[in-house]
Protein backbone atom coordinates (compact mmCIF):
# COMPACT_ATOMS: atom_id res chain seq x y z
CA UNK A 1 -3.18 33.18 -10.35
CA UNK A 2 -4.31 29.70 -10.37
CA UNK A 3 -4.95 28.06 -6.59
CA UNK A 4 -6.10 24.84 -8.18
CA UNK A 5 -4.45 21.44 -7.52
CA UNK A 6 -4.61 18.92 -10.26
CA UNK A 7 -5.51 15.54 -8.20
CA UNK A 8 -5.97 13.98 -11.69
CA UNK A 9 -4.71 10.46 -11.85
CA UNK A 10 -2.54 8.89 -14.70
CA UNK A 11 -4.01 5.86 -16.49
CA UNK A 12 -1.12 3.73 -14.66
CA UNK A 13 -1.71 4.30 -11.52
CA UNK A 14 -5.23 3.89 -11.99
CA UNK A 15 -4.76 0.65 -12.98
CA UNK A 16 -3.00 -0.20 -9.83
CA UNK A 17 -5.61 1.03 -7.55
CA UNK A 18 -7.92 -1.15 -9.51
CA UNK A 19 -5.53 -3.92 -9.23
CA UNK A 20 -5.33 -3.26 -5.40
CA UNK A 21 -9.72 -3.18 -5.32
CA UNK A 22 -9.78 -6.46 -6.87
CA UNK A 23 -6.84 -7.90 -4.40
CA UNK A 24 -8.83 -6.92 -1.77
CA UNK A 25 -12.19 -8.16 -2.87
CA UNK A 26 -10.82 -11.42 -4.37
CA UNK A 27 -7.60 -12.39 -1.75
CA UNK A 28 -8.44 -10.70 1.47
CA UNK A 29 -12.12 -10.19 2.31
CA UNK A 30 -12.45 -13.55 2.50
CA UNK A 31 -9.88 -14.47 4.94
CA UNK A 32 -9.30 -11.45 7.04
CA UNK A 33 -11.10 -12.10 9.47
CA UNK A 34 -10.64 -15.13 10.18
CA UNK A 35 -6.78 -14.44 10.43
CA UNK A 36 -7.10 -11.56 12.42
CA UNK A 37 -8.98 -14.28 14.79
CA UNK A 38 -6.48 -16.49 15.39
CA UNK A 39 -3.84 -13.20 15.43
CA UNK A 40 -2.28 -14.58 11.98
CA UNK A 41 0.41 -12.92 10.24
CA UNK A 42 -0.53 -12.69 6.81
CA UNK A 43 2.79 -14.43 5.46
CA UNK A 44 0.63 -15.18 1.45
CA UNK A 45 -0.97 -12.00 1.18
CA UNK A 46 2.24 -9.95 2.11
CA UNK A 47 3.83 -12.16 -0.93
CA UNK A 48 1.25 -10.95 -3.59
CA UNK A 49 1.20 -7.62 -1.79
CA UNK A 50 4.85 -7.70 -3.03
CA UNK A 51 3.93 -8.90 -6.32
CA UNK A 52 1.30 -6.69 -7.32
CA UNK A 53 3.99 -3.68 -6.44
CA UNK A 54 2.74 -2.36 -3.34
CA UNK A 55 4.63 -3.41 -0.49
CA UNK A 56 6.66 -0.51 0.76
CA UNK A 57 4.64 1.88 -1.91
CA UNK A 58 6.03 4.99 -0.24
CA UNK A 59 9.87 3.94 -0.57
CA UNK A 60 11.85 5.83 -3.11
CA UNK A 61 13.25 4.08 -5.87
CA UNK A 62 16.91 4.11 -4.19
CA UNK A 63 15.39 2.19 -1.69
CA UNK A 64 13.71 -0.55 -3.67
CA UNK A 65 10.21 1.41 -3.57
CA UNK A 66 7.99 2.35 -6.56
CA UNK A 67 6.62 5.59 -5.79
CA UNK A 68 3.37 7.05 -7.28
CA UNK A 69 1.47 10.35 -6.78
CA UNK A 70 0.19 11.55 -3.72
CA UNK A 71 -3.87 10.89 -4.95
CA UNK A 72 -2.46 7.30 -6.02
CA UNK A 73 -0.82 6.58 -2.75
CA UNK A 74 -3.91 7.81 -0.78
CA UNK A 75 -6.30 6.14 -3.11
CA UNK A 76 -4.09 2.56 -2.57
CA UNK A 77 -4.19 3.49 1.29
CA UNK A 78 -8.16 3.48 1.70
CA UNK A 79 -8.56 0.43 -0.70
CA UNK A 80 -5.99 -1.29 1.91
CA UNK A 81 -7.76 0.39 4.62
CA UNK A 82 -11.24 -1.67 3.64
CA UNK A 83 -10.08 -4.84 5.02
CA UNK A 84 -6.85 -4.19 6.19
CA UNK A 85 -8.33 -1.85 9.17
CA UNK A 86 -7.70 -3.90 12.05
CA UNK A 87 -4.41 -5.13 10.56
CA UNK A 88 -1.07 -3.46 11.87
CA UNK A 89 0.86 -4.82 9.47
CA UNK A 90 -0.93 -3.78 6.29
CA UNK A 91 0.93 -0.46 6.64
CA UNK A 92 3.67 -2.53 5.04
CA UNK A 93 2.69 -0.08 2.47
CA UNK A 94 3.60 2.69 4.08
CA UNK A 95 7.64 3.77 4.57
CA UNK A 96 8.91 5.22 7.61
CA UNK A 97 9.70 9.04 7.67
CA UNK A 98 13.26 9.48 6.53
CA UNK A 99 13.76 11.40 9.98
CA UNK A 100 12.43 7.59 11.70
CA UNK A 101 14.63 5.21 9.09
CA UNK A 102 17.67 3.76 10.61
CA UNK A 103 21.35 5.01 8.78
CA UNK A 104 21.35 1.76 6.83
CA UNK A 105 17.84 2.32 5.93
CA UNK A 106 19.21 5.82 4.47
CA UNK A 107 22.40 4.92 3.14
């Protein structure tokens, strides 16, 4: 029997985790900082978090999310995690656990 776990990655979703390297390297590294400084809330890079497609990553479909694998999601995480360490909000990314979502959030 086979124990091995593919953690391959489609061609897709590596492009998004490429997409999210250079939106990190390009949009955020050279303002984070500075806005965690002044205790800013990111307002424009929340907007092209939404646009790139990863704002509220983890969400099912049914609940306006675009999920992706498991390597994928944890691959988009540490990206995020470069800059976004100090950040609370960055985990914008990140859906609550269904057991944590309010009933309108489930319904």
């Amino acid at each position: 029997m086979d124990s091995h776990v593919n953690f391959e990655i489609p061609e897709e979703e590596q492009l998004l985790i490429q997409t999210v390297r250079d939106f990190i390297d390009r949009d955020v590294k050279p303002v984070v900082n500075e806005m965690e400084h002044r205790n800013e809330y990111p307002e424009k890079l929340i907007e092209q978090m939404k646009e790139i497609g990863i704002y509220g990553l983890a969400l099912p479909e049914e609940f306006g999310g675009a999920p992706v694998s498991t390597p994928c999601y944890v691959q988009v995480t540490e990206e995020l995690s470069r800059d976004f360490r100090d950040a609370p909000w960055w985990s914008s990314v990140r859906a609550p656990t269904k057991s944590r979502r309010t009933s309108l959030q489930r319904s």
